[in-house]
C-alpha atoms as a PDB file:
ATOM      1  CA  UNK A   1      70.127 105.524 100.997  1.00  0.00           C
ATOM      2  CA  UNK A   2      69.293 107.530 103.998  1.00  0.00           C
ATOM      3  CA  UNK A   3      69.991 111.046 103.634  1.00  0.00           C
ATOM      4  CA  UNK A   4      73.675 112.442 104.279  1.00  0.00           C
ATOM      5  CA  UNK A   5      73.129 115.924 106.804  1.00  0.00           C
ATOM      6  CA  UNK A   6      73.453 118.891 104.839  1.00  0.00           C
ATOM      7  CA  UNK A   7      76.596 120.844 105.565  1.00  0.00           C
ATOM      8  CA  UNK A   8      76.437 123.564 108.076  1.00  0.00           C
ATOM      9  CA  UNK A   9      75.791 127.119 106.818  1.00  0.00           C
ATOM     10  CA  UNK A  10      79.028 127.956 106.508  1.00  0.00           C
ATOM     11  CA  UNK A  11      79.798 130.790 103.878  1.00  0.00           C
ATOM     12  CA  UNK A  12      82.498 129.544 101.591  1.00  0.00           C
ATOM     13  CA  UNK A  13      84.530 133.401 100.237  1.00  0.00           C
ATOM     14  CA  UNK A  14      86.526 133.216  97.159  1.00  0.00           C
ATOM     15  CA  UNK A  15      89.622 131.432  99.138  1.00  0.00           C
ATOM     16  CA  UNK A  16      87.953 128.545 100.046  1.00  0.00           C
ATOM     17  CA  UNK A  17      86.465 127.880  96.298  1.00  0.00           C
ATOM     18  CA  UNK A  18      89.395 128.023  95.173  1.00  0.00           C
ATOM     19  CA  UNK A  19      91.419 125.637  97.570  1.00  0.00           C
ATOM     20  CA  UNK A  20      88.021 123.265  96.614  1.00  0.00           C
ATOM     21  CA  UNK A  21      88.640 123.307  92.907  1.00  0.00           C
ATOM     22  CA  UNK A  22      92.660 122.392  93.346  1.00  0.00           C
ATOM     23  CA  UNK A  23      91.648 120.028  96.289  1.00  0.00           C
ATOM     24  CA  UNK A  24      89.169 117.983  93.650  1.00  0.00           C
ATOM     25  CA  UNK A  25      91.543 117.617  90.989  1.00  0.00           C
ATOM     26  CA  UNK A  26      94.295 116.532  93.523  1.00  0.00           C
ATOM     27  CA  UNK A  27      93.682 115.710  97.705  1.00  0.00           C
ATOM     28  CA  UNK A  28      97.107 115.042  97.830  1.00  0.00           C
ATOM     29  CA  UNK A  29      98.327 118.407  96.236  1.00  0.00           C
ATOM     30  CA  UNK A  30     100.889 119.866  99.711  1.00  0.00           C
ATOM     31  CA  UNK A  31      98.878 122.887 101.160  1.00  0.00           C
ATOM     32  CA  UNK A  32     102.106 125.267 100.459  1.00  0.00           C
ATOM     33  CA  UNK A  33     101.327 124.658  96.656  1.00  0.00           C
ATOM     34  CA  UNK A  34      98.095 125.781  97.459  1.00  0.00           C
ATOM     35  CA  UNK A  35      98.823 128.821  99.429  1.00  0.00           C
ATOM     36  CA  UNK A  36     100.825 129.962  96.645  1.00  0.00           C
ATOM     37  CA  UNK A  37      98.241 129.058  94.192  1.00  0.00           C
ATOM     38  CA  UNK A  38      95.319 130.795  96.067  1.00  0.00           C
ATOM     39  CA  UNK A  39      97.799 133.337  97.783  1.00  0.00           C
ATOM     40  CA  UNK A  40      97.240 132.348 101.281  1.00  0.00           C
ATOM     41  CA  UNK A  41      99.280 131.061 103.527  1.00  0.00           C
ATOM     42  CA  UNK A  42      99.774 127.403 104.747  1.00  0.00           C
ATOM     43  CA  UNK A  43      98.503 128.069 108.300  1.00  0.00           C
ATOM     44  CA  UNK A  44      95.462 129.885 106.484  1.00  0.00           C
ATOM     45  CA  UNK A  45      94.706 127.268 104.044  1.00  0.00           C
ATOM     46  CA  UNK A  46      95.234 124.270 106.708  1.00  0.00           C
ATOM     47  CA  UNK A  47      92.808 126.511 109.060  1.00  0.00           C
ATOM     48  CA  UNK A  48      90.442 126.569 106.149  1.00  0.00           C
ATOM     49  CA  UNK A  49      90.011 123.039 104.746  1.00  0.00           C
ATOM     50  CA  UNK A  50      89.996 121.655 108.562  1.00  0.00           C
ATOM     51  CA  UNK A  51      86.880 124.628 109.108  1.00  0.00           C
ATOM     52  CA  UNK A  52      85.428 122.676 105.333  1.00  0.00           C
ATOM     53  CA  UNK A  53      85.999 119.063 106.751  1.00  0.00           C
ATOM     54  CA  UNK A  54      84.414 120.027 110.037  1.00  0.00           C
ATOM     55  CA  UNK A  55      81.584 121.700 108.290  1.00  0.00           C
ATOM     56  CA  UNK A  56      80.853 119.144 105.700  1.00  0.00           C
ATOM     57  CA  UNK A  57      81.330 120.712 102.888  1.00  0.00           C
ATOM     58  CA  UNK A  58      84.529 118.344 102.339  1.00  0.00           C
ATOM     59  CA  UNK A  59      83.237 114.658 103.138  1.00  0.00           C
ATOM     60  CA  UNK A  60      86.711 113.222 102.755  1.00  0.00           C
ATOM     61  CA  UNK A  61      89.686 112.048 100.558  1.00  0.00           C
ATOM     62  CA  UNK A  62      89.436 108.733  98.434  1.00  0.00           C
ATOM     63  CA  UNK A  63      91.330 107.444  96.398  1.00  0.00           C
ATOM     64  CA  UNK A  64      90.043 106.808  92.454  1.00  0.00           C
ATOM     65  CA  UNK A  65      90.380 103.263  91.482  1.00  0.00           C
ATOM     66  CA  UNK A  66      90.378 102.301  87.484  1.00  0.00           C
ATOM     67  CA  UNK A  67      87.557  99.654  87.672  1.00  0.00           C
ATOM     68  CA  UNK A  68      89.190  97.499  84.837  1.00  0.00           C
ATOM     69  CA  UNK A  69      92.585  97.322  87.201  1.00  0.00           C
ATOM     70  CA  UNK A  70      90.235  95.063  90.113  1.00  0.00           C
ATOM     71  CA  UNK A  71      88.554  93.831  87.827  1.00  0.00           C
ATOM     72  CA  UNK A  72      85.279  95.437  87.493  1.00  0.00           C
ATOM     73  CA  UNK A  73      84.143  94.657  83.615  1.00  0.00           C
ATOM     74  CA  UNK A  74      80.395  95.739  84.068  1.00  0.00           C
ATOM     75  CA  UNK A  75      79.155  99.038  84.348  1.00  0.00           C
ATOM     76  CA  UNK A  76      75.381  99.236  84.874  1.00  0.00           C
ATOM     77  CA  UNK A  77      72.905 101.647  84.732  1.00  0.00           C
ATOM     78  CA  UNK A  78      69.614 100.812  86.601  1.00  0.00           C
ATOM     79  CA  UNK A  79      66.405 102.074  86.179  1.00  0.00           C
ATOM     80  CA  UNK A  80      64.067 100.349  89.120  1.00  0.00           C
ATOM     81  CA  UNK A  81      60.447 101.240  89.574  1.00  0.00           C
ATOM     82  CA  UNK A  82      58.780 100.370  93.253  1.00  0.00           C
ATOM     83  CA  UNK A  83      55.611  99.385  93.454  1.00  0.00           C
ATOM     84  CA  UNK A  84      54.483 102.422  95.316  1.00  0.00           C
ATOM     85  CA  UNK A  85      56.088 105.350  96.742  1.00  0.00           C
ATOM     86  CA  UNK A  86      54.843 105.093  99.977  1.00  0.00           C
ATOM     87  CA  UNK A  87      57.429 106.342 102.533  1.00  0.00           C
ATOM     88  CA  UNK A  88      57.923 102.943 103.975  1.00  0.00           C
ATOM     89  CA  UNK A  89      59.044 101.607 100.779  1.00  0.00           C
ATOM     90  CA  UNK A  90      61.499 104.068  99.476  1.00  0.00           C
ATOM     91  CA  UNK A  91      63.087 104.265 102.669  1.00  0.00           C
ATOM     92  CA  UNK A  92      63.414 100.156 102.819  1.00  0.00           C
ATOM     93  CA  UNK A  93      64.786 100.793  99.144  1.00  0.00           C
ATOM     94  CA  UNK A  94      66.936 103.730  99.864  1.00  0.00           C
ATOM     95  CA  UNK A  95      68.648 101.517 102.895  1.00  0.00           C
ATOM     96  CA  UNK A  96      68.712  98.059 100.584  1.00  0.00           C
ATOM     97  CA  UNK A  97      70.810 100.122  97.648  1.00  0.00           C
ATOM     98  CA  UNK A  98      73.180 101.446 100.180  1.00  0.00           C
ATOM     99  CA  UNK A  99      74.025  98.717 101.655  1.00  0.00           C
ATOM    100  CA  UNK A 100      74.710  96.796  98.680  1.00  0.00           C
ATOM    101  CA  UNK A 101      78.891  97.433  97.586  1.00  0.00           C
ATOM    102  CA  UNK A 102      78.110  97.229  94.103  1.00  0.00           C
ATOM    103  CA  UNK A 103      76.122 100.002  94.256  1.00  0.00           C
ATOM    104  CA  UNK A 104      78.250 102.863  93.438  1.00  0.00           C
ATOM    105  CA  UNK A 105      75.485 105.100  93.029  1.00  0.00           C
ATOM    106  CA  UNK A 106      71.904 105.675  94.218  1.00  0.00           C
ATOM    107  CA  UNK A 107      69.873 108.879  92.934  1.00  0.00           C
ATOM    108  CA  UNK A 108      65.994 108.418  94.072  1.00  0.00           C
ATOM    109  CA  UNK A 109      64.337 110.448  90.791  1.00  0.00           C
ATOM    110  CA  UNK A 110      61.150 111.967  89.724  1.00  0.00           C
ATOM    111  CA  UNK A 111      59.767 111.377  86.089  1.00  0.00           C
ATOM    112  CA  UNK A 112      58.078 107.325  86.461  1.00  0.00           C
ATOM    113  CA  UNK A 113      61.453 106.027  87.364  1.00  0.00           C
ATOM    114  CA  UNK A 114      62.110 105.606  91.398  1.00  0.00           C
ATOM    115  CA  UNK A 115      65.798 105.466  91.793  1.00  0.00           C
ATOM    116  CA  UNK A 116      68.433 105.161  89.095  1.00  0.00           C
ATOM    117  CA  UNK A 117      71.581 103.194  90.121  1.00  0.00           C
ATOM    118  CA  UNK A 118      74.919 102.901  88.940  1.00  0.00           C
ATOM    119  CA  UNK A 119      76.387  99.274  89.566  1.00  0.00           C
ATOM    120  CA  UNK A 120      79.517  97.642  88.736  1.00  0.00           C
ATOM    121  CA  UNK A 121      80.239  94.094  89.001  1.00  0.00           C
ATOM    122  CA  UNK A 122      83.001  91.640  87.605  1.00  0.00           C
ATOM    123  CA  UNK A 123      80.944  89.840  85.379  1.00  0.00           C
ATOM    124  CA  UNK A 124      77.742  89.161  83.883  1.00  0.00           C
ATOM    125  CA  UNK A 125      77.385  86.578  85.876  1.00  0.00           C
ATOM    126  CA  UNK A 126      77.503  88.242  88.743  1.00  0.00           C
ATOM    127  CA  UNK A 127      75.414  91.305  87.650  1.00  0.00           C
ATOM    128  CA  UNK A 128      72.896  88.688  87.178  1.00  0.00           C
ATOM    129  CA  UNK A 129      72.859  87.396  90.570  1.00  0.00           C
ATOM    130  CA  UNK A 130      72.709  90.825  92.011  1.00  0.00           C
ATOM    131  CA  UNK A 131      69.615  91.718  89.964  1.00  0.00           C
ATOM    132  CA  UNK A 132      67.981  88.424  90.972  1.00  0.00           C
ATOM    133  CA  UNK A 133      68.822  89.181  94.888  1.00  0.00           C
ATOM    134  CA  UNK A 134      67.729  93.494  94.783  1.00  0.00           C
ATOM    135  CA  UNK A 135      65.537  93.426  91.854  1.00  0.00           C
ATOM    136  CA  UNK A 136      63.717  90.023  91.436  1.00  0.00           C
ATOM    137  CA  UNK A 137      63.337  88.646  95.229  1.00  0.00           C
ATOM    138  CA  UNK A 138      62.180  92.154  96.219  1.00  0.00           C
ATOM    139  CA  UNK A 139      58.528  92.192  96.482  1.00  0.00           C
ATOM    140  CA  UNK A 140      59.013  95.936  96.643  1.00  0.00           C
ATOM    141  CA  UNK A 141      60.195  95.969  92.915  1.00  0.00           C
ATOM    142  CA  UNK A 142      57.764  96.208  90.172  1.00  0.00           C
ATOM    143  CA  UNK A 143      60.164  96.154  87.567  1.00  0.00           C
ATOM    144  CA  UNK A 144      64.029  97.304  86.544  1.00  0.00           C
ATOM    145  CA  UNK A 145      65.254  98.252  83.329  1.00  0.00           C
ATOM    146  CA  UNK A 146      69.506  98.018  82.797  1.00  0.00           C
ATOM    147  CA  UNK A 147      71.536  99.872  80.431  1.00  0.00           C
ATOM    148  CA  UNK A 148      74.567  98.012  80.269  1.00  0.00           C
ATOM    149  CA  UNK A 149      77.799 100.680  79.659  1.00  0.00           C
ATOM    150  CA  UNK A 150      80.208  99.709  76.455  1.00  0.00           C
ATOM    151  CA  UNK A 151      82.582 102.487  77.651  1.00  0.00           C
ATOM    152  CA  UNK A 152      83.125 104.710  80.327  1.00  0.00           C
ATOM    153  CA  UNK A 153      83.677 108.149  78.585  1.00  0.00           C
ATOM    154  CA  UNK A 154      83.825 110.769  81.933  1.00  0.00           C
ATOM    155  CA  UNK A 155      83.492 109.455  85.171  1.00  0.00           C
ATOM    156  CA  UNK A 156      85.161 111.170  88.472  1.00  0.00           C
ATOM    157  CA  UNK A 157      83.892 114.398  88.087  1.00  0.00           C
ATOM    158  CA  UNK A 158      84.230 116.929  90.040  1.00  0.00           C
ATOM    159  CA  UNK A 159      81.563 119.657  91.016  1.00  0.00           C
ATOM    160  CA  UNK A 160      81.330 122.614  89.937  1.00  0.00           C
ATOM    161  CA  UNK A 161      82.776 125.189  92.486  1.00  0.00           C
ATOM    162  CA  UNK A 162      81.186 129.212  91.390  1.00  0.00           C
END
């Protein structure tokens, strides 16, 4: 997972945490709702979440999919240790776990652990095929550890905003 650039320095006042916390719950909420919420004006908030998208501190709108509707049955967390942590090989890691789909996650950790990964796949059979083809077949691996989810309590958070 290479790195994402940090934001720009761009001092965010009290408006523009409060447009992000109603913007989290709901992209799609119309910006004169949130003028009147944040008392602004539409031209001010519009001028202020195109300053945040062209910043970086908003990465985008997506839309939140309920993984049992597509089906997505299997919820994984991964626990994969490298065989070093040479720079080389996290990086090759980093770039292998992002470009895998099922990969919903990536966090590369301290503690003994390397990277902890969320996954979700269809089936067991197919979680299986994925750990054979990241975990298994990469000589980079020394070992994984999955902690399979039996129900997904809070997902979709949103940060914090002070």
């Amino acid at each position: 997972m290479a790195g994402r650039p940090a934001p720009s320095q761009r001092p965010l006042d009290s408006f523009d945490r409060a447009i992000l916390r109603i913007v989290q719950r709901d992209a799609r909420t119309p910006q004169r709702a949130i003028a009147e919420a944040v008392n602004l004006s539409a031209a001010a908030v519009q001028r202020r979440i195109a300053a945040m998208e062209a910043s970086g501190v908003i990465r985008g709108n997506v839309a939140l999919v309920d993984p049992r509707a597509v089906p997505l049955t299997i919820t994984a967390i991964v626990e994969v240790y490298l065989q070093d942590e040479r720079a080389e090989t996290v990086q090759n890691a980093k770039t292998r776990f992002q470009n895998e789909p099922e990969v919903q996650q990536c966090y590369y950790v301290t503690g003994g652990t390397s990277f902890i990964l969320i996954v979700v796949t269809t089936d067991m059979a197919a979680y299986q095929a994925l750990t054979q083809r990241l975990f298994e077949e990469n000589d980079s691996v020394n070992r994984f550890r999955s902690l399979i989810a039996l129900d997904r309590v809070k997902t979709d958070a949103s940060l914090i905003i002070p």
